[in-house]
C-alpha atoms as a PDB file:
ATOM      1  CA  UNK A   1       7.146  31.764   2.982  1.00  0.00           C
ATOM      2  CA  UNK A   2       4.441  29.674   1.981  1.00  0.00           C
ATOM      3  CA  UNK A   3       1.945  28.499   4.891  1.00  0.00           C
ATOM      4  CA  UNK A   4       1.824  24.350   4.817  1.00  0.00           C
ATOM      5  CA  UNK A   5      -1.385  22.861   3.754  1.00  0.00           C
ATOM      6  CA  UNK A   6      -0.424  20.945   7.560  1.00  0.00           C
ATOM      7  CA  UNK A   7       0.928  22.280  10.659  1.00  0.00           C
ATOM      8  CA  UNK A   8       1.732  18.975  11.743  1.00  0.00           C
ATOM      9  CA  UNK A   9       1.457  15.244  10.777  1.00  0.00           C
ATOM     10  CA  UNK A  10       1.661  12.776  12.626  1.00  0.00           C
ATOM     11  CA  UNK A  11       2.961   8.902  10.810  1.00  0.00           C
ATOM     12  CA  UNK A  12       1.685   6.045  12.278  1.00  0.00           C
ATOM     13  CA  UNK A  13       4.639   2.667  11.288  1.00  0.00           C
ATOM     14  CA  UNK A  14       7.742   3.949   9.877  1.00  0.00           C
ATOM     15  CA  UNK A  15       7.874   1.327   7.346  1.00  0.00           C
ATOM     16  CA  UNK A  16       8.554   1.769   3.706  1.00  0.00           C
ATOM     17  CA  UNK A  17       5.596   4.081   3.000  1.00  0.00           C
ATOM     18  CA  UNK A  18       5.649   5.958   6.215  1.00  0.00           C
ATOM     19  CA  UNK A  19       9.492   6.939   6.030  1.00  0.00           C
ATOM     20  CA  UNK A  20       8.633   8.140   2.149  1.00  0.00           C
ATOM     21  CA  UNK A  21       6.356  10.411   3.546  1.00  0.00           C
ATOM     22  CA  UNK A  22       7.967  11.944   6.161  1.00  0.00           C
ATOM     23  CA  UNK A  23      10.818  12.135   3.588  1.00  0.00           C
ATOM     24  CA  UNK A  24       8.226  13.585   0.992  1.00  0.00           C
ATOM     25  CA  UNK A  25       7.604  16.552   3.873  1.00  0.00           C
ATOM     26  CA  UNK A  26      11.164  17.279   4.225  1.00  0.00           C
ATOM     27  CA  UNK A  27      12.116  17.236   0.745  1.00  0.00           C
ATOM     28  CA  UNK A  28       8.989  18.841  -0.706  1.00  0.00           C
ATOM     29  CA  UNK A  29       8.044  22.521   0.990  1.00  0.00           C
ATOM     30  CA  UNK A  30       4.728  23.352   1.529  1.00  0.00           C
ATOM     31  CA  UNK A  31       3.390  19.779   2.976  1.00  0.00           C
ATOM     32  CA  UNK A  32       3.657  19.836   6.575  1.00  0.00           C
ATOM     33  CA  UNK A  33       4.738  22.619   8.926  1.00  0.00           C
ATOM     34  CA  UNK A  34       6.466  19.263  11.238  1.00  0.00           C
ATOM     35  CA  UNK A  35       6.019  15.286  11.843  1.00  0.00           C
ATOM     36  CA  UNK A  36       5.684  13.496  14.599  1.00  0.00           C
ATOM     37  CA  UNK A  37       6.603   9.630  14.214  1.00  0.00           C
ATOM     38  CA  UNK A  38       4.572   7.229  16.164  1.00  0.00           C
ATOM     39  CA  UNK A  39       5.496   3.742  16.467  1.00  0.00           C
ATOM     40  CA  UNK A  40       5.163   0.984  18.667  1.00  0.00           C
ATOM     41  CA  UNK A  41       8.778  -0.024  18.712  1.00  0.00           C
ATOM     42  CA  UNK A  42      11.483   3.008  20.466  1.00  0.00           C
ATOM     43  CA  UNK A  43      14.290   1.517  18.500  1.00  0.00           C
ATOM     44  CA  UNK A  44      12.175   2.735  15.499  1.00  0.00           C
ATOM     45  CA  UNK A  45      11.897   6.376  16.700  1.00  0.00           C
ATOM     46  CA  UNK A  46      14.842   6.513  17.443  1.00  0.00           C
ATOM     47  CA  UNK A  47      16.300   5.810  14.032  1.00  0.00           C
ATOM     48  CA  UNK A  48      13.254   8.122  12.705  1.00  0.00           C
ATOM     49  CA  UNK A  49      14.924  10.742  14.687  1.00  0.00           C
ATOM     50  CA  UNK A  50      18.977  10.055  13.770  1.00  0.00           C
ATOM     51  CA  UNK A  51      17.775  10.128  10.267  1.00  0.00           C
ATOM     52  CA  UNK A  52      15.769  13.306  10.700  1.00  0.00           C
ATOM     53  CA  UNK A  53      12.633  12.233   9.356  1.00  0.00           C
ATOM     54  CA  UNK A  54      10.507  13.606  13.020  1.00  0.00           C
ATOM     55  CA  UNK A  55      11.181  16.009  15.188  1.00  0.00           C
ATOM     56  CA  UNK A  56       9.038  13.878  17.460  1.00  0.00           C
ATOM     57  CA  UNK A  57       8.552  10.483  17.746  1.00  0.00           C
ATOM     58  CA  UNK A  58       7.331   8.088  20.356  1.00  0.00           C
ATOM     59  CA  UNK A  59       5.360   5.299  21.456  1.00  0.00           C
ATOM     60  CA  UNK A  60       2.815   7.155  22.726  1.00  0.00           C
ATOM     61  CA  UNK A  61      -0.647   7.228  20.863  1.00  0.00           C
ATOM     62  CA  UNK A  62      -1.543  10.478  22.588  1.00  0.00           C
ATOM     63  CA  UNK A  63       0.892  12.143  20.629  1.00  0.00           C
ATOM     64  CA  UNK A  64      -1.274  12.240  17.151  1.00  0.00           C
ATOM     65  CA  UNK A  65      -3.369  14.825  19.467  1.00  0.00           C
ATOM     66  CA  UNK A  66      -0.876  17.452  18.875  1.00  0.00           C
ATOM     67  CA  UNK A  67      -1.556  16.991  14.759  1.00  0.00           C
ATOM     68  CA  UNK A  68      -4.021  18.021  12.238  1.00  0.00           C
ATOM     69  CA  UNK A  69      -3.380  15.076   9.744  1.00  0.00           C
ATOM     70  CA  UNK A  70      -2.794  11.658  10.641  1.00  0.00           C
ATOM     71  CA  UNK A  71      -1.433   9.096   8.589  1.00  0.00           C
ATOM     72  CA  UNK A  72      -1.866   5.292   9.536  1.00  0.00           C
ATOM     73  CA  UNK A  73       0.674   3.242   8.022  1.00  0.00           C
ATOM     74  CA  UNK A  74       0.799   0.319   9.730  1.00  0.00           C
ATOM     75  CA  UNK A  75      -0.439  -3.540   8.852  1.00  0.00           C
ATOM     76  CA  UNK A  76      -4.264  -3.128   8.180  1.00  0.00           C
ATOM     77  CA  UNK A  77      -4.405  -6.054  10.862  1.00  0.00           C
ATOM     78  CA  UNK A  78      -3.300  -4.368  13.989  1.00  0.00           C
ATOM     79  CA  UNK A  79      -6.486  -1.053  12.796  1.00  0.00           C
ATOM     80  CA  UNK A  80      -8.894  -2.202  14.882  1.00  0.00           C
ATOM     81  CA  UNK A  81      -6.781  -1.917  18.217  1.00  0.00           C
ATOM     82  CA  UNK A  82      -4.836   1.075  16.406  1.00  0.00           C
ATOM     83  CA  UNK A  83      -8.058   2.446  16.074  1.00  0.00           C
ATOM     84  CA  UNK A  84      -8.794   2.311  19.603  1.00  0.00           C
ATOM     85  CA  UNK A  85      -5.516   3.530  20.924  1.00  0.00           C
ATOM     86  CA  UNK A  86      -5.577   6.757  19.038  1.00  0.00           C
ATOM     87  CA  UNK A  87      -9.217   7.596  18.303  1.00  0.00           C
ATOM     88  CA  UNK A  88      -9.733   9.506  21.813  1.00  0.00           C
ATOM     89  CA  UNK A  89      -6.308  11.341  20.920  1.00  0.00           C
ATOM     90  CA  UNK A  90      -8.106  12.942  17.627  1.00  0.00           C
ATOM     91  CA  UNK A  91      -8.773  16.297  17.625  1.00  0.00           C
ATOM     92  CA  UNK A  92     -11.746  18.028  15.873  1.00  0.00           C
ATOM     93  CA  UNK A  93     -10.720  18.864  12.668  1.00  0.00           C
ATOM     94  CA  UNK A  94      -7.956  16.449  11.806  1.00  0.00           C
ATOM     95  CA  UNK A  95      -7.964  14.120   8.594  1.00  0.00           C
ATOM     96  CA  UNK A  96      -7.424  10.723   9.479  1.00  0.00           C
ATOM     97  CA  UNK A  97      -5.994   8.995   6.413  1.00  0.00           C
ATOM     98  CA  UNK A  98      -4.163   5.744   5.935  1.00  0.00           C
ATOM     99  CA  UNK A  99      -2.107   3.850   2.670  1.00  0.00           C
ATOM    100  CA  UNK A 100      -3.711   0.116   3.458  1.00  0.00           C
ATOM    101  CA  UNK A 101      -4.076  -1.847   0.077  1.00  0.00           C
ATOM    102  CA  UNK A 102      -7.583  -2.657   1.500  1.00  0.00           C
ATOM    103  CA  UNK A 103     -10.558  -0.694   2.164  1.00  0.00           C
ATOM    104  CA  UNK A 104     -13.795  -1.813   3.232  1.00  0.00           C
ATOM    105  CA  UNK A 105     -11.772  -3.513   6.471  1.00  0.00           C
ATOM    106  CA  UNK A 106     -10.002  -0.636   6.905  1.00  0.00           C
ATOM    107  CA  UNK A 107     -13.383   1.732   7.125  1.00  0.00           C
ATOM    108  CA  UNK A 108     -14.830  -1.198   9.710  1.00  0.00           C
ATOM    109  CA  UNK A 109     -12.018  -1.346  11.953  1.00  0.00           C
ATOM    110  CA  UNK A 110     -11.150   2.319  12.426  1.00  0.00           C
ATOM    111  CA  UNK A 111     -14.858   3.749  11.462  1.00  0.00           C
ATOM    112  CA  UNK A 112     -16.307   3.208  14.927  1.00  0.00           C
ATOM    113  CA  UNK A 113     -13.403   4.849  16.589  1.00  0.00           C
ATOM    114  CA  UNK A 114     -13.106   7.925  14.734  1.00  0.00           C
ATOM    115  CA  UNK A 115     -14.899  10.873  16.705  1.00  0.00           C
ATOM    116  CA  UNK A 116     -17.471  13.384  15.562  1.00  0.00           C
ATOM    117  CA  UNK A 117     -15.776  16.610  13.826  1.00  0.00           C
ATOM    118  CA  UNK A 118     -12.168  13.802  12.851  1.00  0.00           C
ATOM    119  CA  UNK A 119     -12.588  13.943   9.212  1.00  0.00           C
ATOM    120  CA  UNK A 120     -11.799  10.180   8.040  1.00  0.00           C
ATOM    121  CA  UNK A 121     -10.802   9.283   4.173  1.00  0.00           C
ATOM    122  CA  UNK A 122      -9.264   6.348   3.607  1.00  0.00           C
ATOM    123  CA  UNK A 123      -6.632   5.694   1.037  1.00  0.00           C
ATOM    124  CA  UNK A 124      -4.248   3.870  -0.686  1.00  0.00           C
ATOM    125  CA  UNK A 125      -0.710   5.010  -2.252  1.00  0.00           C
ATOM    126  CA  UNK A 126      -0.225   2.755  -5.248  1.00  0.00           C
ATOM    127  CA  UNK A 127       3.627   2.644  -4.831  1.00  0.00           C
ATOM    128  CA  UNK A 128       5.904   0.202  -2.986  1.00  0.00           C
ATOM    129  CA  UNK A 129       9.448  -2.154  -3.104  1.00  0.00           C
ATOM    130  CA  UNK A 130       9.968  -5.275  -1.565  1.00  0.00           C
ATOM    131  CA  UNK A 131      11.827  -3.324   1.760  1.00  0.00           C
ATOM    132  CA  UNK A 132      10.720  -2.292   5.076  1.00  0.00           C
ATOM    133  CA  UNK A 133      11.589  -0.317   7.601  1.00  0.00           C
ATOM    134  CA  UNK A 134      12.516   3.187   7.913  1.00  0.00           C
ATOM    135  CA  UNK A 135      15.773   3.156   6.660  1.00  0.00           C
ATOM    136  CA  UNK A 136      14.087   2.125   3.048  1.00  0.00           C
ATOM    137  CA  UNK A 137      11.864   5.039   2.078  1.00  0.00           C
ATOM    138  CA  UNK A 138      12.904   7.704  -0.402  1.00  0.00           C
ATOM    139  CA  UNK A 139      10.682  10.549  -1.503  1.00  0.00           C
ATOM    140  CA  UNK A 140      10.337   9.762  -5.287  1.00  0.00           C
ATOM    141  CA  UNK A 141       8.533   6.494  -3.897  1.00  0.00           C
ATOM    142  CA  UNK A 142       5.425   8.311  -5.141  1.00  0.00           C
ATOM    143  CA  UNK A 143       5.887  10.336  -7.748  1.00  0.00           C
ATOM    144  CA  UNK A 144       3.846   9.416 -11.028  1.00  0.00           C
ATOM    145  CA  UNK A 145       2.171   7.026  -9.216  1.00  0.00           C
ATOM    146  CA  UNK A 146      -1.658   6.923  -8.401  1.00  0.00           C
ATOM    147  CA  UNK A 147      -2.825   7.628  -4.889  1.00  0.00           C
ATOM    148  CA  UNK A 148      -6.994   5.961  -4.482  1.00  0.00           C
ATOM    149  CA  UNK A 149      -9.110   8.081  -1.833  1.00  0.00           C
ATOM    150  CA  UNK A 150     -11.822   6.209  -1.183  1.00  0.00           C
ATOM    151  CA  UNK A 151     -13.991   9.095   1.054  1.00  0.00           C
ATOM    152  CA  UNK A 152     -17.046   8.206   2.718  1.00  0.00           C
ATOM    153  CA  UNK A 153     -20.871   9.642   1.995  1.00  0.00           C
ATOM    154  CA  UNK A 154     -20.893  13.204   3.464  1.00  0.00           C
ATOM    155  CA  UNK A 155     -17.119  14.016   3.621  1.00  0.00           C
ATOM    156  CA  UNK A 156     -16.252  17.560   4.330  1.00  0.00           C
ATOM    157  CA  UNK A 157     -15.367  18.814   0.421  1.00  0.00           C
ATOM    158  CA  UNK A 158     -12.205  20.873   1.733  1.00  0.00           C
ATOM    159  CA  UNK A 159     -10.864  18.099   3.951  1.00  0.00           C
ATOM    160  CA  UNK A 160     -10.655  16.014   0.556  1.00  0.00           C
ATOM    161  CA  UNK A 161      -9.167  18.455  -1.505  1.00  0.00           C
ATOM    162  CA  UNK A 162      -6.683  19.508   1.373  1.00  0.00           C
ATOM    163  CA  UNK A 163      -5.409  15.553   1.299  1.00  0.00           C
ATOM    164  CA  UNK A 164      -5.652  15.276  -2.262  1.00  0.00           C
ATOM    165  CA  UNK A 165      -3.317  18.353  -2.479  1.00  0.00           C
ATOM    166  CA  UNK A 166      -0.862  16.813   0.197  1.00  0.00           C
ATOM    167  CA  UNK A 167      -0.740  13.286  -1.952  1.00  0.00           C
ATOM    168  CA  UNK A 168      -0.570  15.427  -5.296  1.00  0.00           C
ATOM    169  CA  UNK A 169       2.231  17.590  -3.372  1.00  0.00           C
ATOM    170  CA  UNK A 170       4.154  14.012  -2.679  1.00  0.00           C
ATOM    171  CA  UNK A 171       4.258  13.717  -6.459  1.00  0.00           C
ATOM    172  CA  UNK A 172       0.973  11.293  -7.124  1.00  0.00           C
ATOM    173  CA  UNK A 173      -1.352  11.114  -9.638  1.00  0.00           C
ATOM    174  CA  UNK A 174      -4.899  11.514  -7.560  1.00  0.00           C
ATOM    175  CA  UNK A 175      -8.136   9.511  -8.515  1.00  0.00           C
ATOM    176  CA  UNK A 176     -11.064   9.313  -6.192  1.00  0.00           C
ATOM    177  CA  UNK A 177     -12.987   5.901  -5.545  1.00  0.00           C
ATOM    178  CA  UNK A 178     -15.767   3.547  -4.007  1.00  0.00           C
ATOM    179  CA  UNK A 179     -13.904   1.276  -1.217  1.00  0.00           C
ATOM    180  CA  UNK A 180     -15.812  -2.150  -2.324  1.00  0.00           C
ATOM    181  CA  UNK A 181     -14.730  -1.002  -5.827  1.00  0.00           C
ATOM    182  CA  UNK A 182     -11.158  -0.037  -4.894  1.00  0.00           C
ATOM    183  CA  UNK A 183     -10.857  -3.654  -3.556  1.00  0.00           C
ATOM    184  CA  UNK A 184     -12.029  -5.233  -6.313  1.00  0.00           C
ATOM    185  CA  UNK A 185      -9.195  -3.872  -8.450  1.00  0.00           C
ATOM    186  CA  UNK A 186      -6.755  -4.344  -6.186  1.00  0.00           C
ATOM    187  CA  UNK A 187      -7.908  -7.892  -5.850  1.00  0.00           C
ATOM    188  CA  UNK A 188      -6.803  -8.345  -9.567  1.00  0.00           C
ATOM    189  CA  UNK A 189      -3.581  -6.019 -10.161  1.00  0.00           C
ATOM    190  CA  UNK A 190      -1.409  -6.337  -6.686  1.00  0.00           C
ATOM    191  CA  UNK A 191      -3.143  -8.790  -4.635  1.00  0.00           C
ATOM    192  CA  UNK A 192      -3.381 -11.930  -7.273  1.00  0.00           C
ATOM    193  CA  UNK A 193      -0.279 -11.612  -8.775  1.00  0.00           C
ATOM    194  CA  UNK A 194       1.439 -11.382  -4.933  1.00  0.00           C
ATOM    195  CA  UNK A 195      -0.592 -14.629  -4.566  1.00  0.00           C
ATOM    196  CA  UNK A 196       0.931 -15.961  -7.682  1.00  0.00           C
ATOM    197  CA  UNK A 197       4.753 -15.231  -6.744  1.00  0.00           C
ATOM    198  CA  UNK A 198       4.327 -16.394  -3.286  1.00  0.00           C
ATOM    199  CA  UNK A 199       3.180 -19.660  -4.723  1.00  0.00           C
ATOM    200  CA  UNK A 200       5.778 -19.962  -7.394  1.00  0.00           C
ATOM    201  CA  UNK A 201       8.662 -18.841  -5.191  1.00  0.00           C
ATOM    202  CA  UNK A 202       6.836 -21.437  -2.480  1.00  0.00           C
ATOM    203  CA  UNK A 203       6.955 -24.577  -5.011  1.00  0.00           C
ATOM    204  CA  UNK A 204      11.040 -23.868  -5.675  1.00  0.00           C
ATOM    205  CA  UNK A 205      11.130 -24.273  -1.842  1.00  0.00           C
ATOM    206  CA  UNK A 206       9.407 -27.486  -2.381  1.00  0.00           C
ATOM    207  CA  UNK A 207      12.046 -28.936  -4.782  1.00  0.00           C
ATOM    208  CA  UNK A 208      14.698 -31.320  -3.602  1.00  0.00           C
ATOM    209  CA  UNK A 209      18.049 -29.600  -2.968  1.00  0.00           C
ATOM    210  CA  UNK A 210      19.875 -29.909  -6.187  1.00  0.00           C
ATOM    211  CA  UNK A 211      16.880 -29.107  -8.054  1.00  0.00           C
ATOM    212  CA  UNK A 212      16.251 -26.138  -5.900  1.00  0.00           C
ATOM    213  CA  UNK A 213      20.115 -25.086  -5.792  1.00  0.00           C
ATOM    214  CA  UNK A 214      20.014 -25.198  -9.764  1.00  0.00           C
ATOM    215  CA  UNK A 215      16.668 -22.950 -10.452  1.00  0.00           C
ATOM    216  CA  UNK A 216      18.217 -20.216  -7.483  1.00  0.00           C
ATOM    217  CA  UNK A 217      21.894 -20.474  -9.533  1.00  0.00           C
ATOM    218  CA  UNK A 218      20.371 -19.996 -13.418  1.00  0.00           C
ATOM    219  CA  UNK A 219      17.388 -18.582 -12.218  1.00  0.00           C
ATOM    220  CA  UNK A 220      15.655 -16.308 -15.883  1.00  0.00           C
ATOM    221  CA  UNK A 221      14.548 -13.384 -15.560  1.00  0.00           C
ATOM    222  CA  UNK A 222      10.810 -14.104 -15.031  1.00  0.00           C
ATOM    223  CA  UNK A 223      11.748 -16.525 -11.683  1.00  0.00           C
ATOM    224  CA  UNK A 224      14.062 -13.255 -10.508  1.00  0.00           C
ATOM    225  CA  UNK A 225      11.127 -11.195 -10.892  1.00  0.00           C
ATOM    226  CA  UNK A 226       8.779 -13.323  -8.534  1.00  0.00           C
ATOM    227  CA  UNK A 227      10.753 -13.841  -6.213  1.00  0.00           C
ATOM    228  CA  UNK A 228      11.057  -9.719  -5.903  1.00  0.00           C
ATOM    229  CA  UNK A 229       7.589  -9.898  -5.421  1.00  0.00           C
ATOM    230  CA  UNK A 230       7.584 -12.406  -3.077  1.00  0.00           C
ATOM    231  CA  UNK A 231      10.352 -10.815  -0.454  1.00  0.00           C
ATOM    232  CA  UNK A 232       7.363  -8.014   0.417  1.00  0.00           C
ATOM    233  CA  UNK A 233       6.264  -7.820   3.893  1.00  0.00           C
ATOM    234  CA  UNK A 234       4.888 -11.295   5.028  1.00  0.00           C
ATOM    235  CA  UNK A 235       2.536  -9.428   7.845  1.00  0.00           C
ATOM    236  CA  UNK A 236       1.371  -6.774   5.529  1.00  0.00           C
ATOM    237  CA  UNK A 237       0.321  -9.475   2.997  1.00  0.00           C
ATOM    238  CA  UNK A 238      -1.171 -11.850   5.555  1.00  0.00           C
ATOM    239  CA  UNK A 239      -3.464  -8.866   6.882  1.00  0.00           C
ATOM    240  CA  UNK A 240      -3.805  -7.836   2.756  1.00  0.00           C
ATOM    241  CA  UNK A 241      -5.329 -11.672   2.150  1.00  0.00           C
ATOM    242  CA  UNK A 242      -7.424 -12.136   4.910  1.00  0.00           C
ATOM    243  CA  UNK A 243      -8.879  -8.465   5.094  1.00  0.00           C
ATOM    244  CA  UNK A 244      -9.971  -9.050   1.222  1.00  0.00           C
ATOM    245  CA  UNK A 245     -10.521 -12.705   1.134  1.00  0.00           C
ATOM    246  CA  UNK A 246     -14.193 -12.335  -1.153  1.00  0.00           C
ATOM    247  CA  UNK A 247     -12.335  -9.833  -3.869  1.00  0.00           C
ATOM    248  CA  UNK A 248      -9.182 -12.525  -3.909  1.00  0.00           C
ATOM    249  CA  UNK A 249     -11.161 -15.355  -3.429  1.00  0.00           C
ATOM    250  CA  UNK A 250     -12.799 -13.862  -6.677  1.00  0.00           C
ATOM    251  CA  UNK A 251     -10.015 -13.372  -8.994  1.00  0.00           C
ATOM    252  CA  UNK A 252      -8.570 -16.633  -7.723  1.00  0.00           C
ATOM    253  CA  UNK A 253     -11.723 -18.671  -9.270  1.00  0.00           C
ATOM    254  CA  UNK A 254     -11.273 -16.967 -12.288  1.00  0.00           C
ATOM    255  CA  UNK A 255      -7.958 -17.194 -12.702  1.00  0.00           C
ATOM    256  CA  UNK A 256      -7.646 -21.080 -11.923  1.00  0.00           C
ATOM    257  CA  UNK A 257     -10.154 -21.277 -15.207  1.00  0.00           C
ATOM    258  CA  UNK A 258      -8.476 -19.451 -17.114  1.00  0.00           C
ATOM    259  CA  UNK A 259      -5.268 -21.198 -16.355  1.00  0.00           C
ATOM    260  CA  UNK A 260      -6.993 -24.815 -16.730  1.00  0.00           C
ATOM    261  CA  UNK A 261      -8.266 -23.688 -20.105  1.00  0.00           C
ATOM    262  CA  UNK A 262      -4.326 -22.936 -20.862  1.00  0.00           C
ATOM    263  CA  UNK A 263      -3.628 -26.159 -19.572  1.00  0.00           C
ATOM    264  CA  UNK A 264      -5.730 -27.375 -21.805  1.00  0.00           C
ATOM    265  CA  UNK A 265      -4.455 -25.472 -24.804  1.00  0.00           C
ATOM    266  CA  UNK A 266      -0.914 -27.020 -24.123  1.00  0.00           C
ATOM    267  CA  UNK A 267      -2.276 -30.270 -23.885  1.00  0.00           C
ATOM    268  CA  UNK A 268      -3.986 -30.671 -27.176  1.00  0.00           C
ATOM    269  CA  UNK A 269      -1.529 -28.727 -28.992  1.00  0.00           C
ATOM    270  CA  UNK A 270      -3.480 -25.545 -29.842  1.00  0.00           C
ATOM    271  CA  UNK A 271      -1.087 -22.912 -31.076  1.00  0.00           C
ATOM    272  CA  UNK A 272      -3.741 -20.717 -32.293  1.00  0.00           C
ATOM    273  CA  UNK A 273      -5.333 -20.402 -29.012  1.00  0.00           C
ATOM    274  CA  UNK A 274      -1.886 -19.617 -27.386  1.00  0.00           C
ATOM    275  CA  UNK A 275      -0.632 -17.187 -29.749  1.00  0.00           C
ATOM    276  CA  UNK A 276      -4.042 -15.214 -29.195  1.00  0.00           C
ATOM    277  CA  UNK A 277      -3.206 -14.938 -26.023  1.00  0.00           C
ATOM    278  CA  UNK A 278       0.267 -13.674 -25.731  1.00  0.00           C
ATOM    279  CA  UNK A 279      -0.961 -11.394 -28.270  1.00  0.00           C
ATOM    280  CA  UNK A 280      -3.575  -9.909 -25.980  1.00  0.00           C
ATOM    281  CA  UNK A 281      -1.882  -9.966 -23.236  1.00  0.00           C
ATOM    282  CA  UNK A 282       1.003  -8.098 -25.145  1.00  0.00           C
ATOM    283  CA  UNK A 283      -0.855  -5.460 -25.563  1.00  0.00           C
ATOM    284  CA  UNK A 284      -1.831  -5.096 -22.197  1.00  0.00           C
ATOM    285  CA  UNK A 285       2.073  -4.464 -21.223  1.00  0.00           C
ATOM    286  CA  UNK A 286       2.338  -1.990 -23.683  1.00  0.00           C
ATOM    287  CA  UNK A 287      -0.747   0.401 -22.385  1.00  0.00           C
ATOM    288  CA  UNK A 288       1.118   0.135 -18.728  1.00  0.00           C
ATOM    289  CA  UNK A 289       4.477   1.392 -20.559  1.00  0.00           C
ATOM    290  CA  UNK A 290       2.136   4.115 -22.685  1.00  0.00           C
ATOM    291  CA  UNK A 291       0.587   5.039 -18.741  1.00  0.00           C
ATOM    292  CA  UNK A 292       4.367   5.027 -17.440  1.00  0.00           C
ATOM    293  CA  UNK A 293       3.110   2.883 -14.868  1.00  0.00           C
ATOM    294  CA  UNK A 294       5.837   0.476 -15.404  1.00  0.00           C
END
């Protein structure tokens, strides 16, 4: 029998990415020896346990003592007090990981916790659906999908190959990078285009009822699309926005240029212009289907 690359890990939020793990380590041998499910809600460890995804779970923070990988995987909003809670539970030796689409918060809100001999990497599961909870994970949630480390100056070499092997082991493609980096390109391929459908799903809220009742009824493809976007996690994406507001802040200055320079195009009737566009952004579709990241 082969020896797990972790006696036991311990999940921090049973949401969507939390239950896929847990459901990656039951599914996938060799991961994790056990998990323990933390959460602050019982009626969530409780359904952790009826599904089978813990043999422990609690409410406890104390209990991530007992485990030599811990996975945060709650909103990056509550990490600073999560970061308190647990960081005198850590024992020497553990990796402390989490999946929050931010990084640079994530390292100053659970950085000052994390105790000499804890080794902490930070990272980020490219992978998600519009559902929460722990009754919406599935195991394949990861599989050909990228997982980011973003590991600090002086991390302990095996400690980042033994997570890289538990993410690879979950089915992800593994690439290693900067956390002010890693935000930056988040800012511009998940984090804008959230901002986008929230605000196009927003402005059919906006409409007057029979309006609104007609775009829901013969809504096109593209509208259906948004607002599958737009049903994510309203906490998670609060916490996303605000813990990355320079990066988005960014992409949202270039983006409204961009878009008044369209505005422009359709205004003075510039085909040419508009055509070039769709044609480069064409092609842009096509590499994601060539990456089989669609």
């Amino acid at each position: 029998m082969t020896t797990p690359l972790f006696a036991r890990v311990a999940i921090v939020g049973f949401g969507l990415i939390g239950s896929s793990i847990a459901r990656c380590v039951v599914e996938y041998p060799g991961l994790a020896g056990a998990v323990t499910c933390v959460d602050r809600a019982q009626a969530v460890c409780d359904r952790v346990l009826e599904l089978g995804l813990a043999d422990k779970a609690g409410t406890d923070p104390a209990l991530v003592s007992e485990c030599d990988l811990v996975v945060l995987a709650t909103p990056i909003g509550a990490f600073a007090d999560l970061g308190a809670l647990i960081g005198p539970h850590l024992r020497e030796g553990t990796i402390l990981t989490d999946v929050g689409s931010v990084k640079m918060s994530v390292i100053r809100d659970i950085g000052p916790h994390v105790p000499d001999g804890v080794h902490f990497i930070p990272g980020h599961p490219l992978a998600g659906t519009e559902h929460s909870g722990p009754d919406s994970g599935f195991a394949a949630l990861f599989k050909g999908r990228w997982c980011i480390l973003t590991p600090l100056p002086g991390t302990n070499p095996e400690a980042l190959d033994r997570l890289t092997a538990f993410w690879a082991g979950c089915g992800s493609q593994m690439e290693v990078m900067e956390p002010a980096h890693h935000d930056r390109v988040l800012a511009i391929t998940s984090h804008l285009p959230h901002l986008i459908a929230y605000t196009i799903v927003g402005t059919a809220t906006d409409l007057e009822e029979q309006m609104k009742s007609e775009v829901i009824r013969f809504s096109a493809s593209g509208f259906r699309d948004f607002t599958r976007i737009a049903a994510s996690d309203p906490v998670m994406w609060r916490d996303i926005f605000l813990n990355n507001r320079e990066a988005v802040l960014e992409v949202i200055q270039r983006f409204t240029e961009d878009l008044t320079a369209l505005q422009r195009a359709i205004r003075w009737g510039e085909g040419e212009k508009l055509e070039s566009l769709f044609t480069r952004t064409r092609a842009i579709r096509r590499s994601i289907i060539d990456a089989k990241q669609a």
